[in-house]
Protein backbone atom coordinates (compact mmCIF):
# COMPACT_ATOMS: atom_id res chain seq x y z
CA UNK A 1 121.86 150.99 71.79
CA UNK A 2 124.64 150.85 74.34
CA UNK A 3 127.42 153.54 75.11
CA UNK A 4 130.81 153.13 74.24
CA UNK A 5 134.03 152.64 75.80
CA UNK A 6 134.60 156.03 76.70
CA UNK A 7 131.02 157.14 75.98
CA UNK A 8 132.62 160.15 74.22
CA UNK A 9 132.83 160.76 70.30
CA UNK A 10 136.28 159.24 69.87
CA UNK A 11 134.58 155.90 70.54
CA UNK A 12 134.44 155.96 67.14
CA UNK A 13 138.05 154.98 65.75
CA UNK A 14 140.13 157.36 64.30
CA UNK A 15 138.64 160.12 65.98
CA UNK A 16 140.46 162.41 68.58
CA UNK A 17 139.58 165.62 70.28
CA UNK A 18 141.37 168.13 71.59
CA UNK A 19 140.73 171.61 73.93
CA UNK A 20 142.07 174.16 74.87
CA UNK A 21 141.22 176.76 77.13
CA UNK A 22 142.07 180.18 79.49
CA UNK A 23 140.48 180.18 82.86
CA UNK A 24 140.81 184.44 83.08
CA UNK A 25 138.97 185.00 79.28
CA UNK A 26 136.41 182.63 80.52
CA UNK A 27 136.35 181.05 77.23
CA UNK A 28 138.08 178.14 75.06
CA UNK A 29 138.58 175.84 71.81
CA UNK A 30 137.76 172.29 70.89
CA UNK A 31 138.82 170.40 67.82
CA UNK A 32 138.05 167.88 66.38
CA UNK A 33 140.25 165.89 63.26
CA UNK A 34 141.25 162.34 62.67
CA UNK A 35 143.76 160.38 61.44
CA UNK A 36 143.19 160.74 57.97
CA UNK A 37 140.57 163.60 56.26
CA UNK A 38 137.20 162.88 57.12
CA UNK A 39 134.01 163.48 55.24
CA UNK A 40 131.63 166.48 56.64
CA UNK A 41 128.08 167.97 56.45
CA UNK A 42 126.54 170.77 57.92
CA UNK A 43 122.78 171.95 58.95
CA UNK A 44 121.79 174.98 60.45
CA UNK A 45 118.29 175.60 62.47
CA UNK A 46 119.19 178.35 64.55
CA UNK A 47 118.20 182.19 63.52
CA UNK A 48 122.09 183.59 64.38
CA UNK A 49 124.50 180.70 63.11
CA UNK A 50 128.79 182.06 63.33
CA UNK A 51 130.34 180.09 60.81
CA UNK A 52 133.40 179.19 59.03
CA UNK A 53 134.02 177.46 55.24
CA UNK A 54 130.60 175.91 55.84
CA UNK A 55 129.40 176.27 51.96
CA UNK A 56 132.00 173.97 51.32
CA UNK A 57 130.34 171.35 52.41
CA UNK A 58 127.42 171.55 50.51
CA UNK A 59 127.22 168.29 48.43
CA UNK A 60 127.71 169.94 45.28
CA UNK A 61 130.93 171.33 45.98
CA UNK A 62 134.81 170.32 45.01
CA UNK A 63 136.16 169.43 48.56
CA UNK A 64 134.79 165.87 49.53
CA UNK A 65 136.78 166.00 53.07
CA UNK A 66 138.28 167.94 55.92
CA UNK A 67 140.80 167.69 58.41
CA UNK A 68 139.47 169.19 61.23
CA UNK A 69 136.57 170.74 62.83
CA UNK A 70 136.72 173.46 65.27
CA UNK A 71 133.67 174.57 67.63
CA UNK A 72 134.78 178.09 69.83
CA UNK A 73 133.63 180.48 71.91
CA UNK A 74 134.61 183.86 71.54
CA UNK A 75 131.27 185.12 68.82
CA UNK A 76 133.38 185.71 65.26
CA UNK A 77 136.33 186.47 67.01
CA UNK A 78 136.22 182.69 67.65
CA UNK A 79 136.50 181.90 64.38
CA UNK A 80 140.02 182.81 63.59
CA UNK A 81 140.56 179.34 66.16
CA UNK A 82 140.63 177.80 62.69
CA UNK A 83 143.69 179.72 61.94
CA UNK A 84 145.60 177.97 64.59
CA UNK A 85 144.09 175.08 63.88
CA UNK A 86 145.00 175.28 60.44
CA UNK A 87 148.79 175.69 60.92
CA UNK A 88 149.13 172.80 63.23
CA UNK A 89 147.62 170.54 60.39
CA UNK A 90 150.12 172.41 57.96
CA UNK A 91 152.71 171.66 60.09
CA UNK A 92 151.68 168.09 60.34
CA UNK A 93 152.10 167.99 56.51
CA UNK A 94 148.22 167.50 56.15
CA UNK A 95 145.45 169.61 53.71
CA UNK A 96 144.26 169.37 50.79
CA UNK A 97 146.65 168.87 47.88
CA UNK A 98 146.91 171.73 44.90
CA UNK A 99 149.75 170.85 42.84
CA UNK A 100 152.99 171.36 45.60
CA UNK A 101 150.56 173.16 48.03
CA UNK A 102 148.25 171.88 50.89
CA UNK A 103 145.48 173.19 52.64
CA UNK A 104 143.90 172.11 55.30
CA UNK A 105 140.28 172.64 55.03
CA UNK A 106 138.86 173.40 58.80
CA UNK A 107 135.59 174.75 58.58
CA UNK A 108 134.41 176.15 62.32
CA UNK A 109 131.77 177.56 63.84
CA UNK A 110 131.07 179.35 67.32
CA UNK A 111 129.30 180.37 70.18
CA UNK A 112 128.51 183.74 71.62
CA UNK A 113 130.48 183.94 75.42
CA UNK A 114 131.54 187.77 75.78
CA UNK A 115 129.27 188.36 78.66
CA UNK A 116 130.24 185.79 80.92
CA UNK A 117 132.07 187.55 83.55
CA UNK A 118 135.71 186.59 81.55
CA UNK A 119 138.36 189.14 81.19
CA UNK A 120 138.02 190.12 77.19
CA UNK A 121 140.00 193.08 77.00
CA UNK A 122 142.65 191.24 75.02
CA UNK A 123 145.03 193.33 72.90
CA UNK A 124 145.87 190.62 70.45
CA UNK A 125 143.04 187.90 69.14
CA UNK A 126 144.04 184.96 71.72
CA UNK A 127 141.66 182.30 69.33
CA UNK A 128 144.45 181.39 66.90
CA UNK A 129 146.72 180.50 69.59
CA UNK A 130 143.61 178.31 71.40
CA UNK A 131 142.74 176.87 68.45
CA UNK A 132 146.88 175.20 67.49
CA UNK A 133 146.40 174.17 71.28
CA UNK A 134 143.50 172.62 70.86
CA UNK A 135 144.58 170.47 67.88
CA UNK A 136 147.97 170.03 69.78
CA UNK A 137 145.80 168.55 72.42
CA UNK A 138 143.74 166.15 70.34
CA UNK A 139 143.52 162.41 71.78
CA UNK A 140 140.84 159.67 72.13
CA UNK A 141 140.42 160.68 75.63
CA UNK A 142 139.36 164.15 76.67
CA UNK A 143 137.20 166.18 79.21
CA UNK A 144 133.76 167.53 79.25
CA UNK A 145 131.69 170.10 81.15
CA UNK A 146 133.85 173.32 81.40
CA UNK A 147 136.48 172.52 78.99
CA UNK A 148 137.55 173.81 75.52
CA UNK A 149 134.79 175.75 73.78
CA UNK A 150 132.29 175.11 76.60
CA UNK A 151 134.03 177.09 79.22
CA UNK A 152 132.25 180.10 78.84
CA UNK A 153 129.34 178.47 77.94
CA UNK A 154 125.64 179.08 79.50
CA UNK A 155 122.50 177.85 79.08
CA UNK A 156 118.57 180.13 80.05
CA UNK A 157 119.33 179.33 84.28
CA UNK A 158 122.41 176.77 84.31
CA UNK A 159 125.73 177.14 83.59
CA UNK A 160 126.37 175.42 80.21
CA UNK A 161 129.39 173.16 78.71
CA UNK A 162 131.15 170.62 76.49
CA UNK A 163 129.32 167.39 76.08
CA UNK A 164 130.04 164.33 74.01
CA UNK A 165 128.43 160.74 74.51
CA UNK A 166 128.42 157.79 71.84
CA UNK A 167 126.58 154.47 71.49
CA UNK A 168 127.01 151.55 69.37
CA UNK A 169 124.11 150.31 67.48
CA UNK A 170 122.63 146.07 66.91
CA UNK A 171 123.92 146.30 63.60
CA UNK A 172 127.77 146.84 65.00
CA UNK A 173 127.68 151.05 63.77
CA UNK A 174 128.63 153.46 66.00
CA UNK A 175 127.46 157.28 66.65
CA UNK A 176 128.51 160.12 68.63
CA UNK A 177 128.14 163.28 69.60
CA UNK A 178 130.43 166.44 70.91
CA UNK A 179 128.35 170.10 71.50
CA UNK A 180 128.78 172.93 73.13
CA UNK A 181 125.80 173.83 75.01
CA UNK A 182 125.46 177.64 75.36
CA UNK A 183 121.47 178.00 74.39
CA UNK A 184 118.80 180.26 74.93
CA UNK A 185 116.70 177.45 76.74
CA UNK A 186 117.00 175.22 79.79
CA UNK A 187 118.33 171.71 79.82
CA UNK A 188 116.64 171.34 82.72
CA UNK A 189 112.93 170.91 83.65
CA UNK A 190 111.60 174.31 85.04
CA UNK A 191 113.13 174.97 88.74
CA UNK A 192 114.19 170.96 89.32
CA UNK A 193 116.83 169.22 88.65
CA UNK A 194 115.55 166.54 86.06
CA UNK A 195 117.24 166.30 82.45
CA UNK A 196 114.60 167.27 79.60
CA UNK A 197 116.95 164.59 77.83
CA UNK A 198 115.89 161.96 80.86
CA UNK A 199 114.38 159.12 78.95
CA UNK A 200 117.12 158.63 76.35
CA UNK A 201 119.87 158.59 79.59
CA UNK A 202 122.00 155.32 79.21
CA UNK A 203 123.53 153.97 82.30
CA UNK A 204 122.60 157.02 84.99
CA UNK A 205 125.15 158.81 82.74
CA UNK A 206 123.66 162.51 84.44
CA UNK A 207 122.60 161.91 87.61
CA UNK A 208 119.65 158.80 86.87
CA UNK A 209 117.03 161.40 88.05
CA UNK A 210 114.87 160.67 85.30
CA UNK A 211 111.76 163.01 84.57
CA UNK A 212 109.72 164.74 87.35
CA UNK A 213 106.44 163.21 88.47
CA UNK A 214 104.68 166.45 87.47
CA UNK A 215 105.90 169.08 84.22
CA UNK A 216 105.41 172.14 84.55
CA UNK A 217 102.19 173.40 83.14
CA UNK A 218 102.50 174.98 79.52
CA UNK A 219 104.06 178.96 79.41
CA UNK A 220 105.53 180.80 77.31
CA UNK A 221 109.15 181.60 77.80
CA UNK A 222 110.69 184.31 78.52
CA UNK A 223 114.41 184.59 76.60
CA UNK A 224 117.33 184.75 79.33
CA UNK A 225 119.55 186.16 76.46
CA UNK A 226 119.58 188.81 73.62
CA UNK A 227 119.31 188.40 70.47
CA UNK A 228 122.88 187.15 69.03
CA UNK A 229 124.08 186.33 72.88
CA UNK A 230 123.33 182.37 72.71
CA UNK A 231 124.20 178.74 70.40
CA UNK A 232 124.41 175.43 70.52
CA UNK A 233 126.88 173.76 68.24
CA UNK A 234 127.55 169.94 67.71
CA UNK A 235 129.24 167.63 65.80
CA UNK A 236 127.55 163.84 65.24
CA UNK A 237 129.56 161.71 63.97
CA UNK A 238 129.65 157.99 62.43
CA UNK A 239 131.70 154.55 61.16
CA UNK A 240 129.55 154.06 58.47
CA UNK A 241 130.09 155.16 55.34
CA UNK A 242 128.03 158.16 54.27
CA UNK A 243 128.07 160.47 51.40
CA UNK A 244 127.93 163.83 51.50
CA UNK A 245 124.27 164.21 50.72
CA UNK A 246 123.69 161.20 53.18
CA UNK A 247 125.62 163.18 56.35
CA UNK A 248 123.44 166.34 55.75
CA UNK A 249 119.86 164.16 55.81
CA UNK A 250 121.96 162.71 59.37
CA UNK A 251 122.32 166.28 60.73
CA UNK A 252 119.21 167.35 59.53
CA UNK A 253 118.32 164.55 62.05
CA UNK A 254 120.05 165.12 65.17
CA UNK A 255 118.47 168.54 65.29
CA UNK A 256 115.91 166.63 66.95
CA UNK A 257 117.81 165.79 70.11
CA UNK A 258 118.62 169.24 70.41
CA UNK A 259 114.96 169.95 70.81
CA UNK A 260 114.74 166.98 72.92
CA UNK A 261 117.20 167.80 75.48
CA UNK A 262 116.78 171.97 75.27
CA UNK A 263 113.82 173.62 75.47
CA UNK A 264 112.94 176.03 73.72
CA UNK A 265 115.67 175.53 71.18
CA UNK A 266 116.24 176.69 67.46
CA UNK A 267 115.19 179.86 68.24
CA UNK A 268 115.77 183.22 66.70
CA UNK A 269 118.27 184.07 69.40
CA UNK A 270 120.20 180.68 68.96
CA UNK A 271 122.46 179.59 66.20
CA UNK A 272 121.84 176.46 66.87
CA UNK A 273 123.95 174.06 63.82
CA UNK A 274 124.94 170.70 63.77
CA UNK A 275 127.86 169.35 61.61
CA UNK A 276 127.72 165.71 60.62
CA UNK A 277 130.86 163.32 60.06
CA UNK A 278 131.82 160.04 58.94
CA UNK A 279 134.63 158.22 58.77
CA UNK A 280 133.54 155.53 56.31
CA UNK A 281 135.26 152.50 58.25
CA UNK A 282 132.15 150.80 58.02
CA UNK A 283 130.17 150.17 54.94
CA UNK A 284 125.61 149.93 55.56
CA UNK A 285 125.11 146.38 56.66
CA UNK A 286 121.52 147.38 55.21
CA UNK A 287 121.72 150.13 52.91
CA UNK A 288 117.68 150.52 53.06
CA UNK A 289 116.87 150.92 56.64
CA UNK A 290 120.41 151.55 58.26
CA UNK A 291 120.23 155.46 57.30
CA UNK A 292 116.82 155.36 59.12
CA UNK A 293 118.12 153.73 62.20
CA UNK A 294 121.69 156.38 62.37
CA UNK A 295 119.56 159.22 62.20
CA UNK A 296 117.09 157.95 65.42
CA UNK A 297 120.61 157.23 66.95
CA UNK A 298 122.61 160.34 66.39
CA UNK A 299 119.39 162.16 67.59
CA UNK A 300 119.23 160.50 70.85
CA UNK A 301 122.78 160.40 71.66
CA UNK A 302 122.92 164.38 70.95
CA UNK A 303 120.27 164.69 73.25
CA UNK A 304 121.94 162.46 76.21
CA UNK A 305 125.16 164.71 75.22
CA UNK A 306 123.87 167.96 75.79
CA UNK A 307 122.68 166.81 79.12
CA UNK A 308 126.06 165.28 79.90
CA UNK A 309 127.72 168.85 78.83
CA UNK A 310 125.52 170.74 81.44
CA UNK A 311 125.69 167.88 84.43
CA UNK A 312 129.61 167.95 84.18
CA UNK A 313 129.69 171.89 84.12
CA UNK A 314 132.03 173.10 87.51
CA UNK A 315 132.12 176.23 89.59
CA UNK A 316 134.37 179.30 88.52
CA UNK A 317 135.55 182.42 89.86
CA UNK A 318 133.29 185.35 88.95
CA UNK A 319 130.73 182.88 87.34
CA UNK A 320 127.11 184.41 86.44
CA UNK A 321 125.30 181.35 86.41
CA UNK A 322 125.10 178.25 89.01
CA UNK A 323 126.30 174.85 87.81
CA UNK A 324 123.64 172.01 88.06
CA UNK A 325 125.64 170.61 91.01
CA UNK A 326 125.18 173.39 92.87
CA UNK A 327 121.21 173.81 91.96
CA UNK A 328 120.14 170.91 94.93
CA UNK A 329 120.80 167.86 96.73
């Protein structure tokens, strides 16, 4: 495997992302859509999952594709982001067609950021407005660390953030990977500054530290968060062309970069879910093994993502958590 151009999910054509964000509510909105509706999946590990029009994307239900795909913070006040997100796409002329009517289908989910030290004494919901930003905002090119819905974000000592990374596989498919890292557990090795995700880094793309010569010894953790206050939320994605059923087997694998790259993860204080994408530009070159090889790749890429989200994470006024940059030389 090899990073893409960008190393960033909208390596994958037809892709875009877009976020949005206010500096004084600490918090923000990402999106992700496409040019055309996209088929989606969903899997959820974590014990306190905030989610939007997920059961549609079971693989026996009627909708076979979405527009868009919003990841917020804000806990469930986050989730009216899909509102806004919605009436850009209407706007656009996009959804899904019932007789004269669209709708565009933008299922959502969110993480827990109304402790960070923002101002969140709104009057009026600001998420809806974030969320028609966001969308407003989508492109191929976009940043990471504390952007969109990973402003606010925080991990168990670091602050946390928006990562994305891709890679393109032998066989010509590509995968990516965009999450919002806001867990329970550490991306980092105990008190140093070495990724957990270190031996799946591609090109020194967090620093090159690789692992510490010594772990620390085995403990058991004590939770930085309450229960409901943390999540980690990603969206894999893919060229080839998957199936519904296929996509959910492909998040169900990449929850194991998560537990590569954050540890402990999954648990009952995270709602840690992944959403799984295709675009179906590319058909298997090997329909027998390919699968196999997309779901090593999507896991490994999460991982190096998650530790991309946290290494690009900056300083803010009124912050309660140092960024990794500022945790030693």
């Amino acid at each position: 495997m090899r990073p893409g151009t960008l190393n960033l999910i909208t390596d994958i054509s037809g892709l875009r992302v877009g976020n949005a964000a206010d500096a004084r509510l600490k918090s923000g909105t990402t999106v992700l859509t496409a040019d055309a509706p996209f088929r989606a999946a969903v899997h959820v590990m974590g014990g306190a999952p905030g989610t939007r029009e997920t059961d549609l994307l079971a693989p026996d239900k009627l909708v076979s594709q979405v527009d868009a795909l919003v990841l917020s913070g804000g806990s469930a006040f986050g989730l009216a982001a899909c509102d806004g997100a919605m009436a850009g796409l209407r706007a656009a002329g996009r959804g899904f067609a019932v007789g004269a009517a669209r709708v565009p289908i933008v299922p959502g989910a969110i993480v827990f950021d109304l402790l960070n030290g923002g101002d969140k004494g709104w009057a009026d919901n600001p998420y809806p407005a974030l969320g028609r930003a966001a969308f407003a905002a989508a492109a191929v090119d976009f940043a990471i660390g504390t952007s969109g819905a990973g402003t606010g974000a925080t991990t168990g000592n670091l602050k946390g953030g928006l990562g994305s990374a891709s890679a393109r596989l032998s066989n010509g498919l590509a995968v990516g990977a965009l999450v919002v890292v806001n867990a329970v557990g550490q991306a980092t090795v105990g008190d140093t500054r070495h990724f957990w995700a270190a031996p799946w880094e591609l090109d020194g793309e967090f620093g090159g530290h690789g692992l510490p010569p010594v772990f620390p010894a085995a403990e058991e953790p004590v939770p930085a968060k309450r229960l409901g206050e943390a999540t980690t939320i990603a969206i894999v994605a893919t060229d080839a062309a998957l199936d519904k059923p296929a996509l959910h087997r492909l998040a169900v694998a990449a929850h194991d970069g998560m537990a590569r790259a954050l540890v402990p993860s999954h648990t009952p204080f995270d709602g840690d879910l992944i959403f799984a994408v295709s675009t179906g530009a590319r058909s298997l070159p090997d329909p027998a093994t390919d699968p196999f090889l997309l779901g090593h790749a999507v896991a490994c890429t999460l991982a190096r993502a998650i530790a991309r989200g946290v290494h690009a994470a900056e300083p803010a006024p009124d912050d309660r958590q140092p960024c990794w940059r500022q945790s030693g030389p």
